[in-house]
Protein backbone atom coordinates (compact mmCIF):
# COMPACT_ATOMS: atom_id res chain seq x y z
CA UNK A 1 0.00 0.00 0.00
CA UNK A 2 1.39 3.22 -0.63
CA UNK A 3 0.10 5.46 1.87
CA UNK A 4 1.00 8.80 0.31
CA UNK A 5 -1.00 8.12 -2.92
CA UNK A 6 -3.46 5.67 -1.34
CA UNK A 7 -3.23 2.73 -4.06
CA UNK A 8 -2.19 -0.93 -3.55
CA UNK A 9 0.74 -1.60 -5.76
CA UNK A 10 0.61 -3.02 -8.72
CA UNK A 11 -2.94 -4.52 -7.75
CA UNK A 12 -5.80 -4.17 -10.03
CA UNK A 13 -8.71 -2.35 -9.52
CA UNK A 14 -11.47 -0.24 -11.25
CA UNK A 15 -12.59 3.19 -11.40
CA UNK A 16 -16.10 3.16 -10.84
CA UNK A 17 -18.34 6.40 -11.39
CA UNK A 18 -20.88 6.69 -8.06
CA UNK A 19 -23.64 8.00 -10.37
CA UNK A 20 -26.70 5.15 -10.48
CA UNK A 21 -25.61 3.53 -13.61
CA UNK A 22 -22.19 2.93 -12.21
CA UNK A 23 -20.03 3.26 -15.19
CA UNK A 24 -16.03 2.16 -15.25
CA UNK A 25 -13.25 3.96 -16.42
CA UNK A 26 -12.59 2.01 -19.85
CA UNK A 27 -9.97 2.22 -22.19
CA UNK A 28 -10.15 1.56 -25.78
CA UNK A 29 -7.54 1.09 -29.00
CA UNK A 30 -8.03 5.04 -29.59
CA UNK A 31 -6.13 5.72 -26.79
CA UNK A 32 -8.78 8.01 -25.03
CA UNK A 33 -10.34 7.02 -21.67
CA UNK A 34 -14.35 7.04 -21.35
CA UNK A 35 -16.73 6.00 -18.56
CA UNK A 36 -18.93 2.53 -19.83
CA UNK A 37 -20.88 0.18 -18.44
CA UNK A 38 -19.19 -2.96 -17.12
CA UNK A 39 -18.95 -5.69 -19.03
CA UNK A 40 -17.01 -9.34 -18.78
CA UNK A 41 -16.31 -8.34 -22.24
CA UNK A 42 -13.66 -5.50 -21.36
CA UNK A 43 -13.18 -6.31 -17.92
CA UNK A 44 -9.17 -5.83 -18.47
CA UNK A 45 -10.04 -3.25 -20.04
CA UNK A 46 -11.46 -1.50 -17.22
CA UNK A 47 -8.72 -2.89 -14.52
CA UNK A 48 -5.92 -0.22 -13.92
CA UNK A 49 -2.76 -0.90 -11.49
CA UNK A 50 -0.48 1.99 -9.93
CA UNK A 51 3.43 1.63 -10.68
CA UNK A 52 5.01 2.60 -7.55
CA UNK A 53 8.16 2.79 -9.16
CA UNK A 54 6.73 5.33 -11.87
CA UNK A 55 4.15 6.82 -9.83
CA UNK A 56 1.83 6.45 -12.75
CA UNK A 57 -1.78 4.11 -12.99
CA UNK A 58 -1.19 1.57 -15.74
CA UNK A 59 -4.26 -0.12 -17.83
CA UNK A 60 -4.33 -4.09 -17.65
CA UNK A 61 -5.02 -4.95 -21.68
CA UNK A 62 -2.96 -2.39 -22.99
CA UNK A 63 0.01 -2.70 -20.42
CA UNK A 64 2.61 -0.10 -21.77
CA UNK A 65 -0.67 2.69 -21.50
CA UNK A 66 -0.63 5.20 -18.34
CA UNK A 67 -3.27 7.15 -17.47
CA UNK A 68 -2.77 11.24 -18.51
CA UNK A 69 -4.78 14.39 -18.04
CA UNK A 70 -5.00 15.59 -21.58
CA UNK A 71 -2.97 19.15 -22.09
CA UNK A 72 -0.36 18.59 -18.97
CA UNK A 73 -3.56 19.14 -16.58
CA UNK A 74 -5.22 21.64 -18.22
CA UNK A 75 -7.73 20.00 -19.99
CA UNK A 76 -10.97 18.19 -18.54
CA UNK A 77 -10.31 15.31 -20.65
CA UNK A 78 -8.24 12.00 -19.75
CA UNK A 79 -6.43 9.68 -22.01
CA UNK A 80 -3.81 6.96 -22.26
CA UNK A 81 -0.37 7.41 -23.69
CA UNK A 82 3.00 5.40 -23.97
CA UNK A 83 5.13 8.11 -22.49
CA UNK A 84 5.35 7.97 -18.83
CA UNK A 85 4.42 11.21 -17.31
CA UNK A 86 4.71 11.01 -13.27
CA UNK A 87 3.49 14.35 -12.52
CA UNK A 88 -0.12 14.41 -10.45
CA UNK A 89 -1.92 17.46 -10.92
């Protein structure tokens, strides 16, 4: 557990929307992150892990993907990239 950023390492888990449908954080090929309903379908593609090591949350199907806020934080938008970016906004 890392206690300053509150994840388990390298454990999966999902990012689940409290609103009454309770969407996941998915990933798909495009690279951009949207919130879906669960399915076993694209359950690994809803599972995310946090690299201590990198300080950065990793997706499960696409395993070289981190999580990024689009425009170095200044954009509402999220999406995955390949270039590790450890900064937390």
């Amino acid at each position: 557990m890392n206690e300053e950023f509150g994840f388990h390492i390298n454990r999966p888990f999902y990012i689940r929307s409290r609103m009454p449908m309770k969407r996941v954080v998915t990933m798909h090929g495009n690279n951009w992150i949207y919130l879906r309903r669960w399915t076993p379908n694209h359950a690994k593609h809803a599972q995310w892990r946090f690299d201590e090591r990198t300080k950065t949350i990793y997706n499960m199907h696409w395993k070289n993907y981190v999580m990024e806020i689009h425009s170095n934080g200044g954009h509402p938008y999220v999406r995955a990239t390949t270039s590790v970016n450890s900064r937390w906004w």
